[in-house]
PDB file of N, CA and C in Angstrom:
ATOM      1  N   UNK A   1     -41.015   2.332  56.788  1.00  0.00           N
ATOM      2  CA  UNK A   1     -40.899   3.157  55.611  1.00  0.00           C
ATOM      3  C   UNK A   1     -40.413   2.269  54.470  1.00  0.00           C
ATOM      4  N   UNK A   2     -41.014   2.565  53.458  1.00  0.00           N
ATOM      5  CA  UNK A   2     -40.411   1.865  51.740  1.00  0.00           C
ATOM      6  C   UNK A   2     -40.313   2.960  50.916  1.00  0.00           C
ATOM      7  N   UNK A   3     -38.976   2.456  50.479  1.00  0.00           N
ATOM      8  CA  UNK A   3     -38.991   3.678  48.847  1.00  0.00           C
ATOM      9  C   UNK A   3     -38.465   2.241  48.187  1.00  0.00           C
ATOM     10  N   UNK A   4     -38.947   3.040  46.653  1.00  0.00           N
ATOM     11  CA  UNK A   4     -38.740   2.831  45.632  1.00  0.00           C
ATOM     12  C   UNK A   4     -38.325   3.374  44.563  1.00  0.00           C
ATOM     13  N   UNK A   5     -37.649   2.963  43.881  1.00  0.00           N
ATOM     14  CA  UNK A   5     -36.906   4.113  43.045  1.00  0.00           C
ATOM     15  C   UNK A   5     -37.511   3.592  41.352  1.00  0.00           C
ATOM     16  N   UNK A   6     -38.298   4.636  41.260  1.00  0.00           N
ATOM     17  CA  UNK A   6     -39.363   4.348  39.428  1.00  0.00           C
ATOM     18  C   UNK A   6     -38.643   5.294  38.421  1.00  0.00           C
ATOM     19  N   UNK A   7     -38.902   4.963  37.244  1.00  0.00           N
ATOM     20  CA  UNK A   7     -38.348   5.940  36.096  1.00  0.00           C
ATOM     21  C   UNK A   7     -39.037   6.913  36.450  1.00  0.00           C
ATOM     22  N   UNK A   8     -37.998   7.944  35.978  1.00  0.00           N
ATOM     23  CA  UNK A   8     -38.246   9.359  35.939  1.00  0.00           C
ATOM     24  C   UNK A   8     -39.703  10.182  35.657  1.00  0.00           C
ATOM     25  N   UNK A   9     -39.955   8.992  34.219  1.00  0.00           N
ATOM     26  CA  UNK A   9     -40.882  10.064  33.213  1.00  0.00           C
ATOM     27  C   UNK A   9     -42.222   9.458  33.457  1.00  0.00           C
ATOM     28  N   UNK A  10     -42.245   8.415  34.917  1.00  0.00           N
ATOM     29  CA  UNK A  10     -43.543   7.801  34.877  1.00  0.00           C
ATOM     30  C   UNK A  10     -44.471   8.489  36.248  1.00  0.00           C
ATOM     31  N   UNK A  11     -45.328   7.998  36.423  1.00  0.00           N
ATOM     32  CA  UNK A  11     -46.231   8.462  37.193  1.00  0.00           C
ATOM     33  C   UNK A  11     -45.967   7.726  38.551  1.00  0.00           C
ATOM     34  N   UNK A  12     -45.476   8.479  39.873  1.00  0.00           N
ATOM     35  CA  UNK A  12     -45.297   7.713  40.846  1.00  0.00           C
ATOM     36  C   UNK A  12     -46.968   7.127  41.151  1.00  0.00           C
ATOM     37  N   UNK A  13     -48.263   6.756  40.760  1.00  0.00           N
ATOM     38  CA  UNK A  13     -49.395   6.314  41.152  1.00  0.00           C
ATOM     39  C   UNK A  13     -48.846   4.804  40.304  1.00  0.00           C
ATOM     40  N   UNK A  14     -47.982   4.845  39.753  1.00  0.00           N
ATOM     41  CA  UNK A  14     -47.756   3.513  38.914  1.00  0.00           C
ATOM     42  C   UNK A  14     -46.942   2.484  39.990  1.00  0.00           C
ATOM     43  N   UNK A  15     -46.392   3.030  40.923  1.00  0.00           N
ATOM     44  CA  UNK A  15     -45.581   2.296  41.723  1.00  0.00           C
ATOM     45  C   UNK A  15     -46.851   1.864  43.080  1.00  0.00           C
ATOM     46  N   UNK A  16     -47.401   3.154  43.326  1.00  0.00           N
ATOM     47  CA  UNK A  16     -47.926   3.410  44.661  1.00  0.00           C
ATOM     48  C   UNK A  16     -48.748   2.224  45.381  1.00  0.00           C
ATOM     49  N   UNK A  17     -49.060   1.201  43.904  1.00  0.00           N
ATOM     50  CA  UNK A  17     -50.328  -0.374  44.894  1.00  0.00           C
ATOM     51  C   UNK A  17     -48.923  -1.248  45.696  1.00  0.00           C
ATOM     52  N   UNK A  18     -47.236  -0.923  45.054  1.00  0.00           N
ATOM     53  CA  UNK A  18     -46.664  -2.213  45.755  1.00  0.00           C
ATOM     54  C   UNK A  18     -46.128  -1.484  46.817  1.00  0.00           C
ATOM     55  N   UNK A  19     -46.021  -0.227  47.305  1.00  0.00           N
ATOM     56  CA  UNK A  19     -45.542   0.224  48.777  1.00  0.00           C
ATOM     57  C   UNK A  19     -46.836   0.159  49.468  1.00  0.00           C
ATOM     58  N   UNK A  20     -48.002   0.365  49.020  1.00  0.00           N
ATOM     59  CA  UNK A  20     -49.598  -0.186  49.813  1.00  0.00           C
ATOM     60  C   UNK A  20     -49.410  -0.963  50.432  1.00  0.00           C
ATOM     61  N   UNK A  21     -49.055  -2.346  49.030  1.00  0.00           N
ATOM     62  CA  UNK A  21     -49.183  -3.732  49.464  1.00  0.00           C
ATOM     63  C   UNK A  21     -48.408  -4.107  50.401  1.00  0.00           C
ATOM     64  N   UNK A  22     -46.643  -3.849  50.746  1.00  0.00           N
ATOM     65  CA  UNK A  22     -46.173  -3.924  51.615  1.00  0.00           C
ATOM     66  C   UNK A  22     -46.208  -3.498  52.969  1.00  0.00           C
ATOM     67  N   UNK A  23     -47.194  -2.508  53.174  1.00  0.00           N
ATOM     68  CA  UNK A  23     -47.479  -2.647  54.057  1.00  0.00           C
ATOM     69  C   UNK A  23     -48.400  -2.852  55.209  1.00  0.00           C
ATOM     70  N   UNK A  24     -48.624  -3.433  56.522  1.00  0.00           N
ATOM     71  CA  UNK A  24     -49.755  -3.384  57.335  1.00  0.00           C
ATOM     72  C   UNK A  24     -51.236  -2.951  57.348  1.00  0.00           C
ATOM     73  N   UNK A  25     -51.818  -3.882  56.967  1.00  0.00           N
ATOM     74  CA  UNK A  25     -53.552  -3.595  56.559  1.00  0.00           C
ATOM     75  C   UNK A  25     -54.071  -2.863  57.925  1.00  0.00           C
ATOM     76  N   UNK A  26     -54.989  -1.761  57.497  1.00  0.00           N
ATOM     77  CA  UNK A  26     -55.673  -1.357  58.389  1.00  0.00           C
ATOM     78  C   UNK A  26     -54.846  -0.264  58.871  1.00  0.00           C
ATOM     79  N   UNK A  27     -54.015   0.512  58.312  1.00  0.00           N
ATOM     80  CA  UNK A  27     -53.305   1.443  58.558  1.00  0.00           C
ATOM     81  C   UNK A  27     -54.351   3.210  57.714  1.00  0.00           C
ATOM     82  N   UNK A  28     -53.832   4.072  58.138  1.00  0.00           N
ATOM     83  CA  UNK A  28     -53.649   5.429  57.436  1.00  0.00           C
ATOM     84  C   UNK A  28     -52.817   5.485  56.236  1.00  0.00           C
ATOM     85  N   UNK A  29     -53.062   6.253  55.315  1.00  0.00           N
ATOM     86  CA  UNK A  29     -52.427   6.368  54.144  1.00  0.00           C
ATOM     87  C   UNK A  29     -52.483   7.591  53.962  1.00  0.00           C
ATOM     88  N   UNK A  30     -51.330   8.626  54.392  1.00  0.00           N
ATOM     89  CA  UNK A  30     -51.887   9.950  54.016  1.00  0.00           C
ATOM     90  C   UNK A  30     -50.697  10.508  52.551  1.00  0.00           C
ATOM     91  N   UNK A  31     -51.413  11.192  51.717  1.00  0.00           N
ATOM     92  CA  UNK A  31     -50.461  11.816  50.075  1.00  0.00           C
ATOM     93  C   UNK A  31     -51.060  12.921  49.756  1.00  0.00           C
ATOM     94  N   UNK A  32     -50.180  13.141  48.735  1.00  0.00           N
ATOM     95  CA  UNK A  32     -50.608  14.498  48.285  1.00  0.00           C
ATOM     96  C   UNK A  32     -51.707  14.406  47.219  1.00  0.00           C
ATOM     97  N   UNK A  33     -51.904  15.326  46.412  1.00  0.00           N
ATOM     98  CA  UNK A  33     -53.060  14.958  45.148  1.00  0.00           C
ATOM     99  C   UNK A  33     -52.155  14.611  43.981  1.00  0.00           C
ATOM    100  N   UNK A  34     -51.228  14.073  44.430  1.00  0.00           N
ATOM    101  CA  UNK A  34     -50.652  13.778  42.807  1.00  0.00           C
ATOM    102  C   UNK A  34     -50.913  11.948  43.192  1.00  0.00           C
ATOM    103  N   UNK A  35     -51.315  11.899  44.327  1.00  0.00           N
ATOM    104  CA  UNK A  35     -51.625  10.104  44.275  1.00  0.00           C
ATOM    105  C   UNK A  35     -53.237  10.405  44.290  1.00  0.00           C
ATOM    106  N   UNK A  36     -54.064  11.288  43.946  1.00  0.00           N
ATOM    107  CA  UNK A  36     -55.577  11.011  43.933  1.00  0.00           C
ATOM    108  C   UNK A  36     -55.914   9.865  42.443  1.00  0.00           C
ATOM    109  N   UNK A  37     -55.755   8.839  43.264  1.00  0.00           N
ATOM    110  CA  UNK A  37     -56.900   7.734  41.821  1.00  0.00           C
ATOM    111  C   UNK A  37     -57.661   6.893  42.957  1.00  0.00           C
ATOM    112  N   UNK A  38     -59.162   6.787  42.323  1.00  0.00           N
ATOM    113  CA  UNK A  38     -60.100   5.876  42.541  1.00  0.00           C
ATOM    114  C   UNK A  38     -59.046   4.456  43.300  1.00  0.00           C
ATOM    115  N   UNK A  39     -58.313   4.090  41.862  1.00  0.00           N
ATOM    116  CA  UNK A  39     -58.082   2.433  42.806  1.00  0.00           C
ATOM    117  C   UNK A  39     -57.324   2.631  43.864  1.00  0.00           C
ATOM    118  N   UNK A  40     -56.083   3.905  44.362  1.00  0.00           N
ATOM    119  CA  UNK A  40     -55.362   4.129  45.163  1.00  0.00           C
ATOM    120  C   UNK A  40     -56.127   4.314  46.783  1.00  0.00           C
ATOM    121  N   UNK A  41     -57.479   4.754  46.935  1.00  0.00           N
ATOM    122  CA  UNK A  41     -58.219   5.267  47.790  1.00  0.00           C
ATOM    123  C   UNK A  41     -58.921   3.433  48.034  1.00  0.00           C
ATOM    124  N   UNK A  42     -59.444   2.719  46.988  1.00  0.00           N
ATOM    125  CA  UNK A  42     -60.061   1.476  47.057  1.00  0.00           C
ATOM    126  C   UNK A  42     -58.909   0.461  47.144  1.00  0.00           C
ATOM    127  N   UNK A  43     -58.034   0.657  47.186  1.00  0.00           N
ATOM    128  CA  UNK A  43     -56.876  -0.086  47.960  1.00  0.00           C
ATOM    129  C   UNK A  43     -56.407  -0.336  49.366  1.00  0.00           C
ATOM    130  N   UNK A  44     -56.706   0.679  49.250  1.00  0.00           N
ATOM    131  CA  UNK A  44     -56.185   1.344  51.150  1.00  0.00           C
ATOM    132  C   UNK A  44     -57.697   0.784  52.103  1.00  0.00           C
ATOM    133  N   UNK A  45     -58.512   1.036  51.118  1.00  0.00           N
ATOM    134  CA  UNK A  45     -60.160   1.111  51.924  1.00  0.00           C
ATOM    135  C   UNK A  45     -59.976  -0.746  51.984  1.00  0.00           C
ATOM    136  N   UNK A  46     -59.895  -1.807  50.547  1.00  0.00           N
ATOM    137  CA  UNK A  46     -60.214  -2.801  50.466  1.00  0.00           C
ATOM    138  C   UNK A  46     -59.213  -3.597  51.984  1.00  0.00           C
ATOM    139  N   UNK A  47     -57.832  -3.107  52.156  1.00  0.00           N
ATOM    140  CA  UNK A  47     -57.122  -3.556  53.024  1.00  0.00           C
ATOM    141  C   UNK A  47     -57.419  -2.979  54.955  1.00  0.00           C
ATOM    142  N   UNK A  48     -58.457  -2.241  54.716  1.00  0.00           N
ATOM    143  CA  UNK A  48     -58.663  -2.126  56.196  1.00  0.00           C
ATOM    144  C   UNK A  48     -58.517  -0.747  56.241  1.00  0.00           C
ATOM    145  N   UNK A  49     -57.709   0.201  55.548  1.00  0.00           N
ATOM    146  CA  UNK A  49     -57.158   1.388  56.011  1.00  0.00           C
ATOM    147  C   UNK A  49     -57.803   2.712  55.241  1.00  0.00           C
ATOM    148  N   UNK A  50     -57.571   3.718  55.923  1.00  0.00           N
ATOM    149  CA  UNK A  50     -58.317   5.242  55.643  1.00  0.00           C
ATOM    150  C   UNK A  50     -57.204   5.893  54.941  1.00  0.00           C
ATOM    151  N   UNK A  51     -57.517   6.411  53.310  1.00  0.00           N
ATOM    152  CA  UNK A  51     -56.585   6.731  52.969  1.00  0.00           C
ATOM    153  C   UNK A  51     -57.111   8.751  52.690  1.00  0.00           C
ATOM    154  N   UNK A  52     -56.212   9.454  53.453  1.00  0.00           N
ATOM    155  CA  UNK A  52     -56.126  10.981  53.305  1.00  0.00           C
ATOM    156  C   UNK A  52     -55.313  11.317  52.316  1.00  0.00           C
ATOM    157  N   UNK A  53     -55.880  11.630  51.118  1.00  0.00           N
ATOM    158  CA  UNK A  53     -55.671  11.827  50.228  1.00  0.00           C
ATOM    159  C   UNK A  53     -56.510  13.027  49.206  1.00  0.00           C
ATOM    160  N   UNK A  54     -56.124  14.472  49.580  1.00  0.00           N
ATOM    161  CA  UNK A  54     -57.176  15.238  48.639  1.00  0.00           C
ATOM    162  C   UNK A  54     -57.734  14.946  47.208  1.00  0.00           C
ATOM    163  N   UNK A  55     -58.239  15.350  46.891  1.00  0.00           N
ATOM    164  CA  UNK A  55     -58.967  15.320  45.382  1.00  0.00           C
ATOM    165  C   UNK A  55     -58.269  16.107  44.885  1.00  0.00           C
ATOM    166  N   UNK A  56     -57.868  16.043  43.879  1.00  0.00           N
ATOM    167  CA  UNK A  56     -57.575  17.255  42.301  1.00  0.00           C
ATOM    168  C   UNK A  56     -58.656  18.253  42.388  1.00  0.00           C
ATOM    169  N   UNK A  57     -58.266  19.259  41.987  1.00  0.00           N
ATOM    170  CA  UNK A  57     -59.210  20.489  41.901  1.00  0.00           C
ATOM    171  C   UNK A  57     -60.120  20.213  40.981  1.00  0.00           C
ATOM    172  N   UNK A  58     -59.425  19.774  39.766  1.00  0.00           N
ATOM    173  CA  UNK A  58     -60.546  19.591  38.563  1.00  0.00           C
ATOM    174  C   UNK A  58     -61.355  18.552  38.326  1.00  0.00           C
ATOM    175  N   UNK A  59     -61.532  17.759  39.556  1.00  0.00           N
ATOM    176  CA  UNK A  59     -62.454  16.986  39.845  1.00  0.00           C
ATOM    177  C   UNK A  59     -63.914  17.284  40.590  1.00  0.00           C
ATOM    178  N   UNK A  60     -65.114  17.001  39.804  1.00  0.00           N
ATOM    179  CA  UNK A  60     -66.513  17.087  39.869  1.00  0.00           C
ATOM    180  C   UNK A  60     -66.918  16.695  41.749  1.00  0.00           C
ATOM    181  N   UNK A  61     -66.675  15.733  41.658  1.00  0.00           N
ATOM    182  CA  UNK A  61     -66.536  14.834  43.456  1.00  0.00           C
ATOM    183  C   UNK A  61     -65.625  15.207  43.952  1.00  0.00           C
ATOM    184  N   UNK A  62     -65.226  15.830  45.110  1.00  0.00           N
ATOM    185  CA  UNK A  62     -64.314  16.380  45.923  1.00  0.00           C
ATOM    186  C   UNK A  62     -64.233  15.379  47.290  1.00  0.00           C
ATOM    187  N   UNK A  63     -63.358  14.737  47.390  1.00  0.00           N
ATOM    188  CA  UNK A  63     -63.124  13.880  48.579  1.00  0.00           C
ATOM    189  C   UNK A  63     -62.975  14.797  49.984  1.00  0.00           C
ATOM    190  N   UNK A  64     -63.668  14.719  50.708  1.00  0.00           N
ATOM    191  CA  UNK A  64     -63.058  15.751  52.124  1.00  0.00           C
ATOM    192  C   UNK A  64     -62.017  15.109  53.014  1.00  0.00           C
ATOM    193  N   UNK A  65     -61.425  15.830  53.419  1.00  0.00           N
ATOM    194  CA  UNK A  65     -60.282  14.931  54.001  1.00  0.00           C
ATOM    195  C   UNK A  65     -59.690  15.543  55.377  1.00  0.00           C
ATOM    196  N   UNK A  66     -59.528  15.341  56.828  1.00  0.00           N
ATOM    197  CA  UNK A  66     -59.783  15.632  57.548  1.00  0.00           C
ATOM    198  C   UNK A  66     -58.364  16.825  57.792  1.00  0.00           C
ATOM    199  N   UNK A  67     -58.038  17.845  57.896  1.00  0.00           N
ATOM    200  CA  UNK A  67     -56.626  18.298  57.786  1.00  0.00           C
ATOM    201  C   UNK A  67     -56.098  18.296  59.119  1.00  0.00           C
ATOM    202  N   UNK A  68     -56.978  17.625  60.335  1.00  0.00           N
ATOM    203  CA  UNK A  68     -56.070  17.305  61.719  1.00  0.00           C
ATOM    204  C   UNK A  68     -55.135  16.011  61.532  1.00  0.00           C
ATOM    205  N   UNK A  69     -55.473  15.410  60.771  1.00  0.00           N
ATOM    206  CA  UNK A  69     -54.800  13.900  60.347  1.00  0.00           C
ATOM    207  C   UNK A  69     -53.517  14.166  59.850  1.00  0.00           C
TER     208      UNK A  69
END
């Protein structure tokens, strides 16, 4: 486990590539939709790992995401 402790008024997706990076490629990544971004999903994918992560509602492309995971 890693935490990090970010300002208040920012977007935890601003922190989210250096707890990625720290850890073990080829892992699961599972979040809520407040981490849905493109590079957050192509991060996880570029390092080996499947990231479960829903889509935002108000998004056109809806990612499916398995809910036994």
């Amino acid at each position: 486990m890693r935490i990090v402790l970010s300002q208040g008024q920012s977007s935890d997706k601003t922190i989210a590539p250096m707890l990625i990076e720290a850890l073990k490629p080829g892992g699961d990544l599972v979040a809520d939709r407040g981490y849905d971004a493109k590079a957050l999903v192509e991060l996880v994918r570029n390092r080996g790992g499947r990231a479960h992560i829903p889509t935002c509602r108000d998004r056109k492309v809806q990612r499916t995401v398995d809910p036994a995971v």
